[in-house]
PDB file of N, CA and C in Angstrom:
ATOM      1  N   UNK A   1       0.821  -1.189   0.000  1.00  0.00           N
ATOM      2  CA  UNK A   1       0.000   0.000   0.000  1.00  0.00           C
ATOM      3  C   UNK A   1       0.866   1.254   0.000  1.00  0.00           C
ATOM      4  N   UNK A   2       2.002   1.352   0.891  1.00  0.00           N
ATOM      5  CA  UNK A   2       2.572   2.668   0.855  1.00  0.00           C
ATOM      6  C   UNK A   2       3.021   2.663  -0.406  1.00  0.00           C
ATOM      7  N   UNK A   3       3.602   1.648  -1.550  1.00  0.00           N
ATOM      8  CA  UNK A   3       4.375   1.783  -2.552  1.00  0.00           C
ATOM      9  C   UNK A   3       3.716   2.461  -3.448  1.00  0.00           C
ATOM     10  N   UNK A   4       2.044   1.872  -3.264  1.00  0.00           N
ATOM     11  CA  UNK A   4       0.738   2.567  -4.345  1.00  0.00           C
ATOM     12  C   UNK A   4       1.066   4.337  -3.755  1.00  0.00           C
ATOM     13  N   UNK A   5       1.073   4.593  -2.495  1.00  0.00           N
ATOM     14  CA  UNK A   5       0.766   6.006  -2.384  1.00  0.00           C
ATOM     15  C   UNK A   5       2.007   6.799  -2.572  1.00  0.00           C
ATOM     16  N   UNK A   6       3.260   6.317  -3.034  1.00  0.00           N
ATOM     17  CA  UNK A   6       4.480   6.938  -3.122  1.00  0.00           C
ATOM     18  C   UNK A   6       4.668   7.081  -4.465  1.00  0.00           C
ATOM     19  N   UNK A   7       3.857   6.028  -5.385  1.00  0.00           N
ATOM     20  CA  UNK A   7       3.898   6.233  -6.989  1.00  0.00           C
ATOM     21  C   UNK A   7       2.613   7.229  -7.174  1.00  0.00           C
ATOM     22  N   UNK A   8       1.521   7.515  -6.645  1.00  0.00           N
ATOM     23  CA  UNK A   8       0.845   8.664  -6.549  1.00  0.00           C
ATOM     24  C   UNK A   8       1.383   9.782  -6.244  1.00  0.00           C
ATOM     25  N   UNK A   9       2.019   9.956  -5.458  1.00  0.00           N
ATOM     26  CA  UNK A   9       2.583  11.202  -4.542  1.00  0.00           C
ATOM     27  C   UNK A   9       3.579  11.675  -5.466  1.00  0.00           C
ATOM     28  N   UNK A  10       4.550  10.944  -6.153  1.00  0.00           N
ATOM     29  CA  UNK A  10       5.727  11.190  -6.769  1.00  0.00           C
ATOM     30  C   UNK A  10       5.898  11.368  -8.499  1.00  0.00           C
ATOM     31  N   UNK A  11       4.616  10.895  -9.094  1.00  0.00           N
ATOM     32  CA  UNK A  11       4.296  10.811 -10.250  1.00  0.00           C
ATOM     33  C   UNK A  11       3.173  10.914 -11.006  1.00  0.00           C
ATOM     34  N   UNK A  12       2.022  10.951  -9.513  1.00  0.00           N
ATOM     35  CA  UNK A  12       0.953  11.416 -10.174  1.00  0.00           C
ATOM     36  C   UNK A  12      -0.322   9.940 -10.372  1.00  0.00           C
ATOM     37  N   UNK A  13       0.384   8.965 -11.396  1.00  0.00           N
ATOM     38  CA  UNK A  13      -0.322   8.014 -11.646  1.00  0.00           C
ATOM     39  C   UNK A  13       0.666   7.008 -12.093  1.00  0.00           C
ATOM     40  N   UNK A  14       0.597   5.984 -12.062  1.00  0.00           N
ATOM     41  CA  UNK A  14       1.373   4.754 -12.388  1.00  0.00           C
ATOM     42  C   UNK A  14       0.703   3.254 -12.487  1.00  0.00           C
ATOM     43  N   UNK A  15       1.207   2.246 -12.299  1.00  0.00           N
ATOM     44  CA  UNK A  15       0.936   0.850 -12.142  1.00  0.00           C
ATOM     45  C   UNK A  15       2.162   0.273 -11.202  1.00  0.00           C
ATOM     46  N   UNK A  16       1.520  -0.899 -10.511  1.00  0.00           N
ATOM     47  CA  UNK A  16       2.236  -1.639  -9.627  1.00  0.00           C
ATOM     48  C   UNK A  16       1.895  -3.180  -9.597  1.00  0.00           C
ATOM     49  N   UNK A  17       3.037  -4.251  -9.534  1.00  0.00           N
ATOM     50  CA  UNK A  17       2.492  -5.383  -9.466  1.00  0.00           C
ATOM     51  C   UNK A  17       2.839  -5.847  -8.195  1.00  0.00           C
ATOM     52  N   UNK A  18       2.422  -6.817  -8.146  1.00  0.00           N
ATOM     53  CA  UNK A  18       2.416  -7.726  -6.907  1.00  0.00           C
ATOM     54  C   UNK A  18       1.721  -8.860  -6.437  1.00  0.00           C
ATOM     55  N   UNK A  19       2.039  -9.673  -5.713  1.00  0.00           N
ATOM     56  CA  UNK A  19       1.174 -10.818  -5.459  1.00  0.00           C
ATOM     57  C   UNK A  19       0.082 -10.525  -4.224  1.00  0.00           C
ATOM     58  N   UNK A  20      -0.707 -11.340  -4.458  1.00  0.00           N
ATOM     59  CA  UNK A  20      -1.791 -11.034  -3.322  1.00  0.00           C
ATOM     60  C   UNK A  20      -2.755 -12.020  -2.846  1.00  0.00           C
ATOM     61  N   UNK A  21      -3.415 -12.378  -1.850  1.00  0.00           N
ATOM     62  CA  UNK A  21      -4.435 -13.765  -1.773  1.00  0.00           C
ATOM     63  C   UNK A  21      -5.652 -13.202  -2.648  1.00  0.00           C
ATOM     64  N   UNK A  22      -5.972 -14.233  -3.460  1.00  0.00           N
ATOM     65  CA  UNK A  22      -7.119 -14.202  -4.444  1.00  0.00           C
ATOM     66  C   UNK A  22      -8.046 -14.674  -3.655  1.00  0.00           C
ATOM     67  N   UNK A  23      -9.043 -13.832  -3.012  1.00  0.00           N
ATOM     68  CA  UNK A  23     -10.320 -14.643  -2.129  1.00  0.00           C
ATOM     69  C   UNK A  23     -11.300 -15.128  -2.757  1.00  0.00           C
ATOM     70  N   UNK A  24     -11.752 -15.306  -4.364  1.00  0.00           N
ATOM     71  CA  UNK A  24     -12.174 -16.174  -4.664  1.00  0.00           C
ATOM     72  C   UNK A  24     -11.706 -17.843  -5.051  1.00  0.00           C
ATOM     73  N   UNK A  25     -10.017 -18.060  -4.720  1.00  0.00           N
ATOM     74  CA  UNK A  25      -9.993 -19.308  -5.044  1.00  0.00           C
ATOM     75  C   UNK A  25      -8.881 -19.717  -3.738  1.00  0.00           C
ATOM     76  N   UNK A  26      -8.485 -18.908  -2.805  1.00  0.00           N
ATOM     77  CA  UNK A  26      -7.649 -18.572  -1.985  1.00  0.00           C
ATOM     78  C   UNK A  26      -6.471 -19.041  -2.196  1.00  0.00           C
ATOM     79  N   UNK A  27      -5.925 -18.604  -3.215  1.00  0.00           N
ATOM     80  CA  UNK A  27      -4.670 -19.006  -4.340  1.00  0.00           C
ATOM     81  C   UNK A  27      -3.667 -17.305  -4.212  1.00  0.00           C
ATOM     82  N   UNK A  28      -2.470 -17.527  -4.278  1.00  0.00           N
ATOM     83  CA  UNK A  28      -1.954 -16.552  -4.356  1.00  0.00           C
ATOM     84  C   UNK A  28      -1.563 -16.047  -5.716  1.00  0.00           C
ATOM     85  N   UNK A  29      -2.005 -15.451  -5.917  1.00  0.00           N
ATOM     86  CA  UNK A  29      -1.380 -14.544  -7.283  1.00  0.00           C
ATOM     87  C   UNK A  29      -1.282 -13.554  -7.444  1.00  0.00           C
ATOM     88  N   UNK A  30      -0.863 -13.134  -8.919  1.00  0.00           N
ATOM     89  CA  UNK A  30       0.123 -12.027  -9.570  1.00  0.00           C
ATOM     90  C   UNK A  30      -1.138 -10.916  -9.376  1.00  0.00           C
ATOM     91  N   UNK A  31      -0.740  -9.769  -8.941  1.00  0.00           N
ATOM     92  CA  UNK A  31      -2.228  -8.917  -9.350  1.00  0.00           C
ATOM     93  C   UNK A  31      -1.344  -7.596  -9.607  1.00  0.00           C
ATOM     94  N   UNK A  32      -2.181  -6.832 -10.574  1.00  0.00           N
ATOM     95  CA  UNK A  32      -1.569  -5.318 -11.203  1.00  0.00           C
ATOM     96  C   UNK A  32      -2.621  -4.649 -10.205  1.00  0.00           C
ATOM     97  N   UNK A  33      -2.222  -3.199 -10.339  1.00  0.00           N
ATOM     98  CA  UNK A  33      -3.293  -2.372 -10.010  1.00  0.00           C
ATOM     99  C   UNK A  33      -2.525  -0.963 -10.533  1.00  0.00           C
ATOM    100  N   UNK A  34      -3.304  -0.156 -10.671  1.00  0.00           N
ATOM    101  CA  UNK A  34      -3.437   0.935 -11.986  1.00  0.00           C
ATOM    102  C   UNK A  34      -3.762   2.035 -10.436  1.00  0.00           C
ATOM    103  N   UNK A  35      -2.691   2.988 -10.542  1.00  0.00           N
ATOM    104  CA  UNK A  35      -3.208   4.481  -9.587  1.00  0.00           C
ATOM    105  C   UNK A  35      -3.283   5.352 -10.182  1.00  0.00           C
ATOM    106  N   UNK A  36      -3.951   5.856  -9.233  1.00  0.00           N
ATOM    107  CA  UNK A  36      -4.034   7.764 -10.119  1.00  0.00           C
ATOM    108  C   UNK A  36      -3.965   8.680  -9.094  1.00  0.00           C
ATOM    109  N   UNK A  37      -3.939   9.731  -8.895  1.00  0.00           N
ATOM    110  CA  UNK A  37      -4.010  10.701  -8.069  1.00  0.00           C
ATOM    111  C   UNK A  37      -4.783  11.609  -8.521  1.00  0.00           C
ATOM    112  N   UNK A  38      -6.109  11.567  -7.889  1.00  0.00           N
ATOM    113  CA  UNK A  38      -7.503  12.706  -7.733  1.00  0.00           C
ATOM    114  C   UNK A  38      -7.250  13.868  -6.569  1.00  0.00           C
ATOM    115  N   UNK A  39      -7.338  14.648  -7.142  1.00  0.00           N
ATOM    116  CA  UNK A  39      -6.906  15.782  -5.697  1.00  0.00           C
ATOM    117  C   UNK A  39      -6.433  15.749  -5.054  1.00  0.00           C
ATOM    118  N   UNK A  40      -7.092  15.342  -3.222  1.00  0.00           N
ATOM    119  CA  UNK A  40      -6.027  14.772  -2.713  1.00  0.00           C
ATOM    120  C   UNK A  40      -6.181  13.608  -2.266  1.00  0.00           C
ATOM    121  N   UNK A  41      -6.477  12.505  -3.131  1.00  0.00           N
ATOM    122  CA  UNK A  41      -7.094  11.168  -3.083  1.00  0.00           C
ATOM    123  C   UNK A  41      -6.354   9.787  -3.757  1.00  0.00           C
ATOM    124  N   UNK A  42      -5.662   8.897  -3.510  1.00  0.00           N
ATOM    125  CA  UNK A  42      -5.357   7.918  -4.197  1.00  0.00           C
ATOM    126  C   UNK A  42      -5.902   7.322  -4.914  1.00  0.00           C
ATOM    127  N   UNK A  43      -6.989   6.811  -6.117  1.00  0.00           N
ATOM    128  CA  UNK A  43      -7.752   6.189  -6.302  1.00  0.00           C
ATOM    129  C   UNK A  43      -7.026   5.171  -7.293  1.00  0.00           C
ATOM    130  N   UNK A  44      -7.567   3.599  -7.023  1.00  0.00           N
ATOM    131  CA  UNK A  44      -6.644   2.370  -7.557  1.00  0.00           C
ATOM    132  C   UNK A  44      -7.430   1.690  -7.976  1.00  0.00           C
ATOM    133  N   UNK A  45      -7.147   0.442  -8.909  1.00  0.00           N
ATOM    134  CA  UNK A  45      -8.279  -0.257  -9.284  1.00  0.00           C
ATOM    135  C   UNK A  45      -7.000  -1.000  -9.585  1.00  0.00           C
ATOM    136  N   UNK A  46      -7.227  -2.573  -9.214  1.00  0.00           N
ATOM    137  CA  UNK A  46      -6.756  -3.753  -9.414  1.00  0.00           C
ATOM    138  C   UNK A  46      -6.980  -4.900  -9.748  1.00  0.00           C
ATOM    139  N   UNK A  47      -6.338  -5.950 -10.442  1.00  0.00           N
ATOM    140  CA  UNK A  47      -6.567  -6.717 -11.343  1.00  0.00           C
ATOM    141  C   UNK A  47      -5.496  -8.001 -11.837  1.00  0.00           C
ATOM    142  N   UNK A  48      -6.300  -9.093 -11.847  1.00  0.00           N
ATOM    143  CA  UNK A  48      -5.516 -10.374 -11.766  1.00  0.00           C
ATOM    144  C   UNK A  48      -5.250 -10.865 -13.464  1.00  0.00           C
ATOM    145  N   UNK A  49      -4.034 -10.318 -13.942  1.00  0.00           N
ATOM    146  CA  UNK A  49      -3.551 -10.803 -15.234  1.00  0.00           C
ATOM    147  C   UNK A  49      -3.073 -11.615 -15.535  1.00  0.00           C
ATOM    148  N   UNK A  50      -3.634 -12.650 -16.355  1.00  0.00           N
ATOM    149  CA  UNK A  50      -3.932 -13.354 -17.375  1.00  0.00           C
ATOM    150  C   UNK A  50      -2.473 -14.294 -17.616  1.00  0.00           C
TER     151      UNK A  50
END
Protein backbone atom coordinates (compact mmCIF):
# COMPACT_ATOMS: atom_id res chain seq x y z
CA UNK A 1 0.00 0.00 0.00
CA UNK A 2 2.57 2.67 0.85
CA UNK A 3 4.38 1.78 -2.55
CA UNK A 4 0.74 2.57 -4.34
CA UNK A 5 0.77 6.01 -2.38
CA UNK A 6 4.48 6.94 -3.12
CA UNK A 7 3.90 6.23 -6.99
CA UNK A 8 0.84 8.66 -6.55
CA UNK A 9 2.58 11.20 -4.54
CA UNK A 10 5.73 11.19 -6.77
CA UNK A 11 4.30 10.81 -10.25
CA UNK A 12 0.95 11.42 -10.17
CA UNK A 13 -0.32 8.01 -11.65
CA UNK A 14 1.37 4.75 -12.39
CA UNK A 15 0.94 0.85 -12.14
CA UNK A 16 2.24 -1.64 -9.63
CA UNK A 17 2.49 -5.38 -9.47
CA UNK A 18 2.42 -7.73 -6.91
CA UNK A 19 1.17 -10.82 -5.46
CA UNK A 20 -1.79 -11.03 -3.32
CA UNK A 21 -4.43 -13.77 -1.77
CA UNK A 22 -7.12 -14.20 -4.44
CA UNK A 23 -10.32 -14.64 -2.13
CA UNK A 24 -12.17 -16.17 -4.66
CA UNK A 25 -9.99 -19.31 -5.04
CA UNK A 26 -7.65 -18.57 -1.98
CA UNK A 27 -4.67 -19.01 -4.34
CA UNK A 28 -1.95 -16.55 -4.36
CA UNK A 29 -1.38 -14.54 -7.28
CA UNK A 30 0.12 -12.03 -9.57
CA UNK A 31 -2.23 -8.92 -9.35
CA UNK A 32 -1.57 -5.32 -11.20
CA UNK A 33 -3.29 -2.37 -10.01
CA UNK A 34 -3.44 0.93 -11.99
CA UNK A 35 -3.21 4.48 -9.59
CA UNK A 36 -4.03 7.76 -10.12
CA UNK A 37 -4.01 10.70 -8.07
CA UNK A 38 -7.50 12.71 -7.73
CA UNK A 39 -6.91 15.78 -5.70
CA UNK A 40 -6.03 14.77 -2.71
CA UNK A 41 -7.09 11.17 -3.08
CA UNK A 42 -5.36 7.92 -4.20
CA UNK A 43 -7.75 6.19 -6.30
CA UNK A 44 -6.64 2.37 -7.56
CA UNK A 45 -8.28 -0.26 -9.28
CA UNK A 46 -6.76 -3.75 -9.41
CA UNK A 47 -6.57 -6.72 -11.34
CA UNK A 48 -5.52 -10.37 -11.77
CA UNK A 49 -3.55 -10.80 -15.23
CA UNK A 50 -3.93 -13.35 -17.38
Amino acid sequence: MTDMIEIARTSGHGKINYVWLNRADNRVERKMSLIELVDNHVVGVGYYPE
